[in-house]
Protein backbone atom coordinates (compact mmCIF):
# COMPACT_ATOMS: atom_id res chain seq x y z
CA UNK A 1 8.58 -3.46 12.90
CA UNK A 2 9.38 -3.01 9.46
CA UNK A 3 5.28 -3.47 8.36
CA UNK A 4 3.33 -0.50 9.68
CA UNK A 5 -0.34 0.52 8.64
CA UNK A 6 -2.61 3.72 9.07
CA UNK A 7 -6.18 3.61 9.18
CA UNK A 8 -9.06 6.33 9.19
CA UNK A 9 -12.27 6.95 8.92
CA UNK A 10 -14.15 8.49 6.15
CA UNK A 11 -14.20 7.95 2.10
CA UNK A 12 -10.84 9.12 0.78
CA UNK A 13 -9.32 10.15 3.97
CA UNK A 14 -6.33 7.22 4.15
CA UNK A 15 -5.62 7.96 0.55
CA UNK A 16 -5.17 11.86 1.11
CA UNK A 17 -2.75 10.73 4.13
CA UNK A 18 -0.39 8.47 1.79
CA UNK A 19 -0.49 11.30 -1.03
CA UNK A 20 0.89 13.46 1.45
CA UNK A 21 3.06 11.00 2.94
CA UNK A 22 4.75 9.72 -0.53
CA UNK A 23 5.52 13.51 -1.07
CA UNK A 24 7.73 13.94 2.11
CA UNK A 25 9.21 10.75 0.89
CA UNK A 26 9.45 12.05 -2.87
CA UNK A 27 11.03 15.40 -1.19
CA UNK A 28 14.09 13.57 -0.01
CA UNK A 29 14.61 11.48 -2.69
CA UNK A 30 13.15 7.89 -1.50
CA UNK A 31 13.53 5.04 -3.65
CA UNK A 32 10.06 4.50 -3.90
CA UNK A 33 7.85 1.07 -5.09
CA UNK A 34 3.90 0.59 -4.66
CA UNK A 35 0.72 2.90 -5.22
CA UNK A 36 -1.36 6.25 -4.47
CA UNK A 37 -4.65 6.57 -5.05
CA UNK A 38 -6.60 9.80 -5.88
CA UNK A 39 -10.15 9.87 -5.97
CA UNK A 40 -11.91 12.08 -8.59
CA UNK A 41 -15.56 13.53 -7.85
CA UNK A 42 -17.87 13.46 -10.41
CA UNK A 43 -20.95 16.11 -10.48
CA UNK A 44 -23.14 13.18 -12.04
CA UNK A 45 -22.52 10.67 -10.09
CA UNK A 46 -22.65 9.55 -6.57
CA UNK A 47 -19.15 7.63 -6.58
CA UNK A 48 -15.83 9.19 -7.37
CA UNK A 49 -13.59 7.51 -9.80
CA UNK A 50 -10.47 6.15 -8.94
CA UNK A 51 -6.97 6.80 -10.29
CA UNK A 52 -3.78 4.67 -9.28
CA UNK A 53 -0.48 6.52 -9.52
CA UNK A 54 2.10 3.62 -9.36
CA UNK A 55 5.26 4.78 -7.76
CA UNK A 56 7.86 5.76 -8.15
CA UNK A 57 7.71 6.85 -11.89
CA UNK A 58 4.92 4.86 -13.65
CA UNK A 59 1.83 6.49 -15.36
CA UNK A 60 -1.36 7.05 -13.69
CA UNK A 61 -4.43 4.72 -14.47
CA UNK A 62 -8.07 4.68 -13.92
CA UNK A 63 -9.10 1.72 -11.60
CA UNK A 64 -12.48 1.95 -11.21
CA UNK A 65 -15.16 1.07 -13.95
CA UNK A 66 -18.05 3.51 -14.90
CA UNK A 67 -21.07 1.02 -14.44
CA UNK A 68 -23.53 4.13 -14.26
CA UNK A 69 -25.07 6.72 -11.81
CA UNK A 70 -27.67 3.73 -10.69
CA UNK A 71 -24.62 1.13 -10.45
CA UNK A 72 -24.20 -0.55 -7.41
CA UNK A 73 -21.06 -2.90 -5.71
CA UNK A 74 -17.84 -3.26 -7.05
CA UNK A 75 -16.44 -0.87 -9.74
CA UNK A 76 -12.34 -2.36 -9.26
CA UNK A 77 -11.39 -2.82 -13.02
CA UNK A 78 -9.15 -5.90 -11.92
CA UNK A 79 -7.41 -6.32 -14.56
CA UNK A 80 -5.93 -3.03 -14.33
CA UNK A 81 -5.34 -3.69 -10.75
CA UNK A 82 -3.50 -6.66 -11.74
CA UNK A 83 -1.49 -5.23 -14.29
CA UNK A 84 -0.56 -2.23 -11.55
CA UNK A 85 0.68 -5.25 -9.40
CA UNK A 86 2.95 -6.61 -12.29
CA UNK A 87 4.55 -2.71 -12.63
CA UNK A 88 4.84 -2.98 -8.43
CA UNK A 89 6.29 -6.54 -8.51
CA UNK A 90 8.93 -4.98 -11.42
CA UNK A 91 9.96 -1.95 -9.11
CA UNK A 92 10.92 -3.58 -5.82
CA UNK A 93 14.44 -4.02 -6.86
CA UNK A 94 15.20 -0.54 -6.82
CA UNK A 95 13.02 0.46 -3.99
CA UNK A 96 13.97 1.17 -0.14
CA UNK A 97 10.34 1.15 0.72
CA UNK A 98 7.14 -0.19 -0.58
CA UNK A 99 3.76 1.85 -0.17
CA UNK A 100 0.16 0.37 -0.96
CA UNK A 101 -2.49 2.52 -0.59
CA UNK A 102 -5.29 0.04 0.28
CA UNK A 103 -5.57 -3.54 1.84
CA UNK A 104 -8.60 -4.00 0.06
CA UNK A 105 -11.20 -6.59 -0.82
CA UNK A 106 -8.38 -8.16 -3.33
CA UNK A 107 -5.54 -8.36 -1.24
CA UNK A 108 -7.92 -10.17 1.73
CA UNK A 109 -8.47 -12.44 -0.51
CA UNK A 110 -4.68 -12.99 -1.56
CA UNK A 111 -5.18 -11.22 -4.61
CA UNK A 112 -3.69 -7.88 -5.64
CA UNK A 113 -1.20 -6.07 -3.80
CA UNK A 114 -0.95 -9.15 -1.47
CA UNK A 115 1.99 -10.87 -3.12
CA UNK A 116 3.78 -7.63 -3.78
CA UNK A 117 3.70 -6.99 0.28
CA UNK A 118 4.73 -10.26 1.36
CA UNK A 119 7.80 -10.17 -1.59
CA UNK A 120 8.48 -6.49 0.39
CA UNK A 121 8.91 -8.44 3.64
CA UNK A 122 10.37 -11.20 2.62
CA UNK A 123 13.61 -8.95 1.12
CA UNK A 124 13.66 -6.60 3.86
CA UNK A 125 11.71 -4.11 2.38
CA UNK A 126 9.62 -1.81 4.76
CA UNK A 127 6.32 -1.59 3.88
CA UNK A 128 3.44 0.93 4.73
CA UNK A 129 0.22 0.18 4.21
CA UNK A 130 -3.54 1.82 4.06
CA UNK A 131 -5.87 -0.19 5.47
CA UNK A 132 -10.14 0.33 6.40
CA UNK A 133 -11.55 -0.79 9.22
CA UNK A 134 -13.60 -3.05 7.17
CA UNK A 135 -10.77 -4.83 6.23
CA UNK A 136 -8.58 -4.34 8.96
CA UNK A 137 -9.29 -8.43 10.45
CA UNK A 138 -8.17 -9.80 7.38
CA UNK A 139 -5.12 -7.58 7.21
CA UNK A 140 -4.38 -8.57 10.44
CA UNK A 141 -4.47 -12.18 9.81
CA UNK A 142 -2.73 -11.51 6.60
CA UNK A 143 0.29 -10.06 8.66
CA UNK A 144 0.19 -12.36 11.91
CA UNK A 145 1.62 -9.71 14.26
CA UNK A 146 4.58 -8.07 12.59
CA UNK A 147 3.09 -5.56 11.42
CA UNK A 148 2.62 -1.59 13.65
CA UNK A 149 -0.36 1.04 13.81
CA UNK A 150 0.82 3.77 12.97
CA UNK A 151 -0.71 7.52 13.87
CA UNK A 152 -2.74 9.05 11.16
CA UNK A 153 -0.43 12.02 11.07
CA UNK A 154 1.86 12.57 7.57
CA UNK A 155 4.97 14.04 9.65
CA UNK A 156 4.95 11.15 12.48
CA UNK A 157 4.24 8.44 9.44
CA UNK A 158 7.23 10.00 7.77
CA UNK A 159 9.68 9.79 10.52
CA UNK A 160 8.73 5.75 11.01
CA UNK A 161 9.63 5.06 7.06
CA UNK A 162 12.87 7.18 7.52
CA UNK A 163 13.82 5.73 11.06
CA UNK A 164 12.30 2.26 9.53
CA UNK A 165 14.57 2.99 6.19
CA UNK A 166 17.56 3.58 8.47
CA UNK A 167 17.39 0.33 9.93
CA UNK A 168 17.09 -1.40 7.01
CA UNK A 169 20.39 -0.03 6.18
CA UNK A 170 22.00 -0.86 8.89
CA UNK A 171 20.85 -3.87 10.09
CA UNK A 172 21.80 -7.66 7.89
CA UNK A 173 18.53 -9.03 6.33
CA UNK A 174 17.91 -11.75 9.12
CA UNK A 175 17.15 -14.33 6.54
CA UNK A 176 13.62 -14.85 4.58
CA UNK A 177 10.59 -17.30 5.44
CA UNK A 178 10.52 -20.60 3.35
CA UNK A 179 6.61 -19.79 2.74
CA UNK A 180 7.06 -16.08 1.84
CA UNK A 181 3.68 -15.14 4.31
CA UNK A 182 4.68 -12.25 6.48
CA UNK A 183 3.10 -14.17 9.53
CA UNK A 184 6.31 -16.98 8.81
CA UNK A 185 8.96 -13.26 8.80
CA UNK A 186 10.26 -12.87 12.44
CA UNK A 187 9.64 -9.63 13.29
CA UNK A 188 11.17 -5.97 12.66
């Protein structure tokens, strides 16, 4: 499978995993596309804020919105969530493997990193992928069975993109979907 996804439990923990991850890959000189989060505790307030580092060489940017100590619900500044997805969408050409950091609220809904993933797929491109357990259903509609759990462990996760990379080389593209949903990709 050339679509594999780690989920854990706990605020921040899935994002630490993919930091650590995207370094092993960084080490050995991946061609890397997609996105790391890093979560920023604040002393004042009760939510962190959230920075985007968009791979493989793009700036850092803050996603979240400061609505307050008080705010509640969602504090995704989605416009600069959609212009991360345009710098994603511009670095897949280059790429040999595509890592999003979150199947979030956006991308169940077909918005955000969404089209970026299925364009991954559709060229061949592995992809690895953070997802919570609160959105794990829709990412697992999303993908229609091609895609792999993988273990939360950094070194095992590693090995899969590199073994997953491999193949990639190796192997001819077996020819893309006409709809360009990962569910219409035959598998790995």
């Amino acid at each position: 499978m050339k679509l594999g996804y780690v989920t854990l439990q706990g605020r921040g923990r899935i994002d630490l995993l993919l930091a650590e991850v995207v370094d092993r890959l960084e080490a050995h000189g991946v061609a890397l596309a997609g996105t790391v989060q890093t979560n920023i505790e604040r002393a004042d307030r009760p939510r962190c804020d959230m920075d985007l580092r968009l791979l493989p060489d793009g700036p850092v940017v803050r996603i979240s919105v400061d609505r307050g100590a008080e705010a509640r619900g969602c504090r995704l500044d989605a416009g600069v969530l959609e212009q991360s997805v345009l710098w994603v969408s511009n670095t897949l050409d280059g790429a040999e493997i595509l890592v999003v950091n979150k199947f979030g609220r956006q991308e169940s809904e077909g918005k955000g990193l969404a089209g970026a993933i299925a364009d991954a797929i559709e060229r061949g491109l592995p992809v690895l992928v953070g997802v919570s357990g609160l959105n794990l259903p829709a990412f697992l509609e999303f993908t229609g069975g091609i895609e792999l759990e993988l273990r939360p462990d950094a070194a095992s996760i590693a090995d899969w993109c590199f073994a997953t990379m491999a193949l990639t080389a190796t192997k001819p593209q077996s020819g893309t979907a006409e709809t360009g949903h990962p569910r219409a990709v035959a598998g790995s």
